[in-house]
C-alpha atoms as a PDB file:
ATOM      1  CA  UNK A   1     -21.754  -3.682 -58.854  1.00  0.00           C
ATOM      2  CA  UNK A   2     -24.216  -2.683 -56.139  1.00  0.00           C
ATOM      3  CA  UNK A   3     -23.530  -5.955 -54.504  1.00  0.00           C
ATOM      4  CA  UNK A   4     -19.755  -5.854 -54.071  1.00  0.00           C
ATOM      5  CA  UNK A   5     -19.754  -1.776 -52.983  1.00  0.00           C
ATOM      6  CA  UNK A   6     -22.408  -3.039 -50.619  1.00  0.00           C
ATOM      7  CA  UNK A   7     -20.415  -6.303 -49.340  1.00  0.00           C
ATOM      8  CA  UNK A   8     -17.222  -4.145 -49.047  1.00  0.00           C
ATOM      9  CA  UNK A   9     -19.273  -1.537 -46.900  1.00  0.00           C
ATOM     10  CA  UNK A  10     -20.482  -4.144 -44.494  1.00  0.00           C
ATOM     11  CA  UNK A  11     -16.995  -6.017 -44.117  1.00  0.00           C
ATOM     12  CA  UNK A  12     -15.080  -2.810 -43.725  1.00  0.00           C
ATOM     13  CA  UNK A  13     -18.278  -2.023 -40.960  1.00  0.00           C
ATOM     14  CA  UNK A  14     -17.459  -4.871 -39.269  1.00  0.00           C
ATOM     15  CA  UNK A  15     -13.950  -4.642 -39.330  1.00  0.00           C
ATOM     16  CA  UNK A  16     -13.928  -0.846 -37.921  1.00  0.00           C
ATOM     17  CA  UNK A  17     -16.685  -1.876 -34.859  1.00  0.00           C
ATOM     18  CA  UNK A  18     -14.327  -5.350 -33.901  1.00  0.00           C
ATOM     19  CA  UNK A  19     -11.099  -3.051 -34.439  1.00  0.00           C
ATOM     20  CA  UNK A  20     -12.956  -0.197 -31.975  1.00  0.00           C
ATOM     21  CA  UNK A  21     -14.204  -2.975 -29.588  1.00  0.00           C
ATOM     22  CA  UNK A  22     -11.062  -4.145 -29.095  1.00  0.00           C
ATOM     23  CA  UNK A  23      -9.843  -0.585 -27.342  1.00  0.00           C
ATOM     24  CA  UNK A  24      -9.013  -0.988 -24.115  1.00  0.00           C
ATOM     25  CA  UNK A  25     -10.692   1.820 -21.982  1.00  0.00           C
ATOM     26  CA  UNK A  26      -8.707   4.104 -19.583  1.00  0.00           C
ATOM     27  CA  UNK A  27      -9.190   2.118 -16.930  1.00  0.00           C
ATOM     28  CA  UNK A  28      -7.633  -1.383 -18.380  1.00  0.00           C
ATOM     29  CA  UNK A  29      -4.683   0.784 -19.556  1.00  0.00           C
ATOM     30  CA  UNK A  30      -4.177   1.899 -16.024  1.00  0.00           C
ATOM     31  CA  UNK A  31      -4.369  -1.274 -14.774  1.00  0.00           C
ATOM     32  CA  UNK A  32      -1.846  -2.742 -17.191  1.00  0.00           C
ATOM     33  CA  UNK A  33       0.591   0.259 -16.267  1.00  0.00           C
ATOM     34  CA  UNK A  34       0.424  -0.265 -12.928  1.00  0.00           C
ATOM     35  CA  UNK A  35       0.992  -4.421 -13.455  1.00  0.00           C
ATOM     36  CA  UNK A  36       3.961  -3.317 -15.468  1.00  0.00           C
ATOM     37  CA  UNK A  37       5.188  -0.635 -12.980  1.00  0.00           C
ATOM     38  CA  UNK A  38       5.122  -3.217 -10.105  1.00  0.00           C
ATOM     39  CA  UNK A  39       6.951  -5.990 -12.334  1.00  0.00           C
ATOM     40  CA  UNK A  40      10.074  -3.154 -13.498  1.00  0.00           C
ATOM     41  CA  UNK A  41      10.109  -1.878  -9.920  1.00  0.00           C
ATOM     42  CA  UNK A  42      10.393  -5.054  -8.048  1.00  0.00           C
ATOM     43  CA  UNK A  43      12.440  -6.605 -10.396  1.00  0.00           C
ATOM     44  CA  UNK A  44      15.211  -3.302 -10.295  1.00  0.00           C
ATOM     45  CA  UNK A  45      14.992  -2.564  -6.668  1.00  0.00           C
ATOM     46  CA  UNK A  46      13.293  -6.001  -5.037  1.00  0.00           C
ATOM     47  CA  UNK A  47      14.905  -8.989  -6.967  1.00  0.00           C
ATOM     48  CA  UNK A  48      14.005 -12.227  -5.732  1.00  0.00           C
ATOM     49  CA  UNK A  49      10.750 -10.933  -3.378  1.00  0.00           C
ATOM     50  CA  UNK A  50       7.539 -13.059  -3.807  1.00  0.00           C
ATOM     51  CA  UNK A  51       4.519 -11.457  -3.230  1.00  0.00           C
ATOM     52  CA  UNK A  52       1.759 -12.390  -0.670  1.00  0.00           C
ATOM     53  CA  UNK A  53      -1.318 -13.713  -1.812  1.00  0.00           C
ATOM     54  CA  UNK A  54      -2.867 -10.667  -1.520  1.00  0.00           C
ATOM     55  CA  UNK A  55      -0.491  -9.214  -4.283  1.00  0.00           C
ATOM     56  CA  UNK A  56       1.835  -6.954  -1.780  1.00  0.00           C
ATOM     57  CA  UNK A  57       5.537  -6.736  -2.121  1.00  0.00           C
ATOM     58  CA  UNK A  58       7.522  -6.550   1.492  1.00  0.00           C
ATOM     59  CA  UNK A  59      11.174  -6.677   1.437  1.00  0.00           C
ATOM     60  CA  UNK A  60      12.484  -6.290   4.828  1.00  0.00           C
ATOM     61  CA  UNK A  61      15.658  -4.053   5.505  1.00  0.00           C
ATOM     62  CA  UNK A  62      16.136  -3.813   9.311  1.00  0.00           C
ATOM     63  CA  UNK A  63      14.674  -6.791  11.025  1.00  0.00           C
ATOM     64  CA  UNK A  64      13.947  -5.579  13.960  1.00  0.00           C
ATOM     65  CA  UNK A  65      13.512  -6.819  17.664  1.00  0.00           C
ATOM     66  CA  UNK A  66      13.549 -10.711  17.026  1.00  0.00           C
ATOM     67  CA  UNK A  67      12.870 -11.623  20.856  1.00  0.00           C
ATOM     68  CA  UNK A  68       9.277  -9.413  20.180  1.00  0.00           C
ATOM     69  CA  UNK A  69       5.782 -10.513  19.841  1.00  0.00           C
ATOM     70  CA  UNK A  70       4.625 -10.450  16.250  1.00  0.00           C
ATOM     71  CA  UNK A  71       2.603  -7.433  15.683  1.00  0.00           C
ATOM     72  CA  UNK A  72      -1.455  -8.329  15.595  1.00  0.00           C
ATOM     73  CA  UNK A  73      -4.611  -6.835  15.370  1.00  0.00           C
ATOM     74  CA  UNK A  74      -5.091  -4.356  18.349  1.00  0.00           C
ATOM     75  CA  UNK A  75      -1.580  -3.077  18.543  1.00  0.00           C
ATOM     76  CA  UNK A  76      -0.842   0.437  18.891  1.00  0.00           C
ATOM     77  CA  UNK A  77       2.280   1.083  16.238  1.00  0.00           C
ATOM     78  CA  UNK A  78       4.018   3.924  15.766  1.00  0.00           C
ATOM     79  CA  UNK A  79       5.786   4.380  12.685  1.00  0.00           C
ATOM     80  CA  UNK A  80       8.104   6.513  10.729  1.00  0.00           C
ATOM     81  CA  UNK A  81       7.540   6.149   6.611  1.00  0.00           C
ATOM     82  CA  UNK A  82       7.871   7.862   3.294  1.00  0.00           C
ATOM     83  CA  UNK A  83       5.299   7.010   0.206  1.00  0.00           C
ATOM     84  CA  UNK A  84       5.690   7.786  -2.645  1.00  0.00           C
ATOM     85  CA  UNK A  85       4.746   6.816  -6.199  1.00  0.00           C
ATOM     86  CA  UNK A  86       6.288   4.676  -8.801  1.00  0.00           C
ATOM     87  CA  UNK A  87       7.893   6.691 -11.728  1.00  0.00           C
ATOM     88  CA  UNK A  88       9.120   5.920 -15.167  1.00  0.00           C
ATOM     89  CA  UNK A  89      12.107   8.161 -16.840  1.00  0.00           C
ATOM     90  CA  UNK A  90      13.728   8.030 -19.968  1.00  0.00           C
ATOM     91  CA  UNK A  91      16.765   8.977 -18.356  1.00  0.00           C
ATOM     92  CA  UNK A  92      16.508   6.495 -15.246  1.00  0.00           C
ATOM     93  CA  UNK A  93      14.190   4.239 -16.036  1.00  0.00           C
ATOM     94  CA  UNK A  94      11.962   3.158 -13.077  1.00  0.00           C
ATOM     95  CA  UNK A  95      12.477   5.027  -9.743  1.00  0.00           C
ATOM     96  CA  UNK A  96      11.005   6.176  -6.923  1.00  0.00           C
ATOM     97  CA  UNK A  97       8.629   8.991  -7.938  1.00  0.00           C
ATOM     98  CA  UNK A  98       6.834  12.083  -6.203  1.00  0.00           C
ATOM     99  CA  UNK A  99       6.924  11.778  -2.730  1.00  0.00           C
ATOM    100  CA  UNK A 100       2.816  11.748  -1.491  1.00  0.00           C
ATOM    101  CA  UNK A 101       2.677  11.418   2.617  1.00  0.00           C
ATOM    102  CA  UNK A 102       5.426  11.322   5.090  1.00  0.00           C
ATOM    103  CA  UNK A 103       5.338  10.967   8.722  1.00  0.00           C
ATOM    104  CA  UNK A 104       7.931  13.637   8.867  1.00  0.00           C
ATOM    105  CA  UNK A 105      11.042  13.057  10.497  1.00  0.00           C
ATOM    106  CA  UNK A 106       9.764  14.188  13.904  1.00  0.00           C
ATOM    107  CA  UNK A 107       6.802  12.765  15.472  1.00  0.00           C
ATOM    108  CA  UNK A 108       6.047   9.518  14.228  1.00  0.00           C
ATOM    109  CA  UNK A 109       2.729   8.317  12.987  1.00  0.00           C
ATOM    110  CA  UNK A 110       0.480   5.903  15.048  1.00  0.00           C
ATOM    111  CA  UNK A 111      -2.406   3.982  14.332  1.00  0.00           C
ATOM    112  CA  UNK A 112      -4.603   0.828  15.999  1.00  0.00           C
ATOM    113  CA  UNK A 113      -3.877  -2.370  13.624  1.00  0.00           C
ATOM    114  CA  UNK A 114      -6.798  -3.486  12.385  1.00  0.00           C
ATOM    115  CA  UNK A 115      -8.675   0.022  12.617  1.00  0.00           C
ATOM    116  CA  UNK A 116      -9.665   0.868   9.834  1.00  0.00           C
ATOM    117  CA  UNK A 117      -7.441   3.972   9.527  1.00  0.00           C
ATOM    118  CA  UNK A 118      -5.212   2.630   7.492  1.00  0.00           C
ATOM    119  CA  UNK A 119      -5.200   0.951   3.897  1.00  0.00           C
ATOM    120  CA  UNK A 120      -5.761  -2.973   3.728  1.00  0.00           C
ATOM    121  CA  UNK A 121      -2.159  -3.100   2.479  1.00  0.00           C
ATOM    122  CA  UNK A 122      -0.886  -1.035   5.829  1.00  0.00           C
ATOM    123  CA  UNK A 123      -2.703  -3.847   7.496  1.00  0.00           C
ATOM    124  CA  UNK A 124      -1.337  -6.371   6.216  1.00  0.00           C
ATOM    125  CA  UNK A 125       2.332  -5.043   5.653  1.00  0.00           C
ATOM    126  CA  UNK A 126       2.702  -3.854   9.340  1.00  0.00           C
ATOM    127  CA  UNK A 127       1.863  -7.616  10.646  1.00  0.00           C
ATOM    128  CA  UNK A 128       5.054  -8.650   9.334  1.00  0.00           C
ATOM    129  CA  UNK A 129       7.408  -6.204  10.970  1.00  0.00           C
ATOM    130  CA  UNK A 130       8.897  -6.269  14.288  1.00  0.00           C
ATOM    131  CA  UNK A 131       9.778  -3.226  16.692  1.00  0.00           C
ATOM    132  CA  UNK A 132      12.573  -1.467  15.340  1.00  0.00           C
ATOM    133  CA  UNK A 133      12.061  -3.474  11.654  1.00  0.00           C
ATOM    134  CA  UNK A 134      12.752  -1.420   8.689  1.00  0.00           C
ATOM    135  CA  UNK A 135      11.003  -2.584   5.566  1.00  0.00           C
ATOM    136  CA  UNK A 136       9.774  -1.419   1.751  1.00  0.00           C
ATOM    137  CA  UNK A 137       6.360  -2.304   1.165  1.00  0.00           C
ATOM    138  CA  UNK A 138       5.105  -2.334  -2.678  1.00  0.00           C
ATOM    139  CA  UNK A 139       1.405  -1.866  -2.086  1.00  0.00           C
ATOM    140  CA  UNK A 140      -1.005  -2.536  -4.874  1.00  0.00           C
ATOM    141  CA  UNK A 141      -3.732  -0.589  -6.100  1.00  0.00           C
ATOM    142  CA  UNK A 142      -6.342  -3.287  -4.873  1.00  0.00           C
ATOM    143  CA  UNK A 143      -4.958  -3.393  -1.813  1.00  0.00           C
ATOM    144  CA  UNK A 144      -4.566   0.968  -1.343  1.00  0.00           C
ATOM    145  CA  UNK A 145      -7.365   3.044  -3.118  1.00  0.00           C
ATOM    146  CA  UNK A 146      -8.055   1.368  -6.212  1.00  0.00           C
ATOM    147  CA  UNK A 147      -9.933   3.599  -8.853  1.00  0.00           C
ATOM    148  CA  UNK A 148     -10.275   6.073  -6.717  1.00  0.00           C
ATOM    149  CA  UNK A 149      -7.869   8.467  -7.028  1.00  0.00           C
ATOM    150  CA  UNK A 150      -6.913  10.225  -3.990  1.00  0.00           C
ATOM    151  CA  UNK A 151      -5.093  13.826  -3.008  1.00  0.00           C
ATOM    152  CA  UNK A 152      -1.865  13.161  -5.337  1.00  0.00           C
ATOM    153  CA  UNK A 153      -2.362  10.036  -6.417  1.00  0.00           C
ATOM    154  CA  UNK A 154      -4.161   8.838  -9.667  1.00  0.00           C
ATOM    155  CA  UNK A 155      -5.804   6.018  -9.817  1.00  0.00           C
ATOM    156  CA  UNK A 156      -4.526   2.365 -10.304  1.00  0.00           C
ATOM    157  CA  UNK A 157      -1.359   3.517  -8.443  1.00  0.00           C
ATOM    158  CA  UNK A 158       0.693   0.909  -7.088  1.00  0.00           C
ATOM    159  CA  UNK A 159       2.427   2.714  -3.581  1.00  0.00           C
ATOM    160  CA  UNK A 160       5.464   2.507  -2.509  1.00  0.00           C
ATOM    161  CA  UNK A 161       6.201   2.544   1.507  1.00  0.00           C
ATOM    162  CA  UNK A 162       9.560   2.710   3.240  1.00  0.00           C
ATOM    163  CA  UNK A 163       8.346   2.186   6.711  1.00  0.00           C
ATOM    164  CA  UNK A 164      10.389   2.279  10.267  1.00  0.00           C
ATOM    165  CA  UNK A 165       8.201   0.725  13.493  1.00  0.00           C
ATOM    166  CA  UNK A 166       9.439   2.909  15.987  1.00  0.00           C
ATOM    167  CA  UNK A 167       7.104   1.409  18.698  1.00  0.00           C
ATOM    168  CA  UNK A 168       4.737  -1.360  19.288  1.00  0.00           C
ATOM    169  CA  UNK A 169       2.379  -0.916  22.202  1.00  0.00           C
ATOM    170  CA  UNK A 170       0.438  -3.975  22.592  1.00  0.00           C
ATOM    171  CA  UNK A 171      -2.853  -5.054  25.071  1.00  0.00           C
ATOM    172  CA  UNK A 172      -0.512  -6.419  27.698  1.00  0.00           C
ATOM    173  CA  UNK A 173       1.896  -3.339  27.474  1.00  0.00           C
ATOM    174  CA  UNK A 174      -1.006  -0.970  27.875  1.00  0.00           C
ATOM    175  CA  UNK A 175      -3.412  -2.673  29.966  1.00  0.00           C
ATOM    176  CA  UNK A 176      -1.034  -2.819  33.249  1.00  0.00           C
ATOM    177  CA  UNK A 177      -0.438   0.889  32.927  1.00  0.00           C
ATOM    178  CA  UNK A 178      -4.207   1.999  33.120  1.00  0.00           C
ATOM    179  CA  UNK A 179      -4.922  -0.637  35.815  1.00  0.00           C
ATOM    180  CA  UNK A 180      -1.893   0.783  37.902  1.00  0.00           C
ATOM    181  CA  UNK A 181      -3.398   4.580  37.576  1.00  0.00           C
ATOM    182  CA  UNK A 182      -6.942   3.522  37.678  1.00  0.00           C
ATOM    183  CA  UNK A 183      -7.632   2.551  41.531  1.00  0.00           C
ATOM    184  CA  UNK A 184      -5.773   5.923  42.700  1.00  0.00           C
ATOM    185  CA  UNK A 185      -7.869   7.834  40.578  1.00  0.00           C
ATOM    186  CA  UNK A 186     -11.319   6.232  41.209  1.00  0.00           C
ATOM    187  CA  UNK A 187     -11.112   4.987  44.493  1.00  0.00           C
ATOM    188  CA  UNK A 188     -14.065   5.319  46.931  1.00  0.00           C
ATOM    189  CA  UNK A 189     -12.111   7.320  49.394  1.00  0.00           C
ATOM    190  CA  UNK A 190     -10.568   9.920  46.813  1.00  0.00           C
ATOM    191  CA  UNK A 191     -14.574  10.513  45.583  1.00  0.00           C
ATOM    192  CA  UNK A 192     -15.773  11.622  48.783  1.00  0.00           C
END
């Protein structure tokens, strides 16, 4: 009798520790949410899209100036967007959730590409707009902040961008500028 109580102890042990080990953590539930967000969301709002290699979703809307440079690393953009997060109602289904960051609808938002100021996925997104493109980016977590949750915006969140290029300033735009007001202002004959 001691033998079977003490067989049935161990196999019901072993069952409870493989049925605990196989509990997915916080994190891998994340992770699966946001695979599953990005698969609804594309599919309602994005059908058809193929993501990059990278993972990022870009659907452009406006294309923009088509007799323009591609924009590169080193370009000076200035951008209008809205980001917000990916949300999941009974009543709607998957939408566009809390808005997290705007540029605001009056000055618009500049940065160098290829910085560093922006997330990998503004990196990459950007290079594939034009001046005056309109797109919707779909940024992954891996390519955004990851696990680490930012200022509104848990972790493992997938982003969503609706983005505007107001302006592209690139090296040969600028350059000519400085190197017009440049001799004027430091010229030998101004200095003494």
């Amino acid at each position: 009798m001691r033998f079977k109580i003490f067989n049935l102890l161990l196999i019901l042990s072993l069952a409870g520790t493989a049925f605990y080990s196989c509990k997915k953590t916080t994190a891998q539930i994340e992770r699966d949410q946001e695979v599953d967000y990005i698969r609804r969301y594309t599919a309602k709002f994005l059908p058809g899209v193929i993501p990059t290699t990278s993972g990022l979703y870009y659907k452009e809307i406006v294309p923009g100036d088509i007799t323009a440079d591609s924009i590169r690393a080193g370009n000076l953009v200035k951008v209008f967007y809205k980001g917000y997060l990916i949300q999941d109602t009974l009543s709607l289904g998957i939408k566009n959730g809390v808005l997290f960051d705007t540029s605001g609808d009056y000055e618009p938002f500049s940065f160098t590409v290829g910085g560093g100021k922006v997330v990998v996925g503004w990196d990459e997104a950007i290079r594939l707009m034009k001046d005056g493109g309109e797109a919707i980016w779909v940024i992954p977590s891996k390519l955004a902040y990851s696990s680490q949750a930012q200022q509104g915006i848990p972790a493992y969140s997938p982003l969503i961008f609706h983005v505007w290029v107001y302006k592209v300033y690139r090296a040969t735009d600028v350059f000519p500028i400085i190197q017009k007001r440049s001799p004027g202002i430091l010229s030998p004959e101004i200095a003494k």
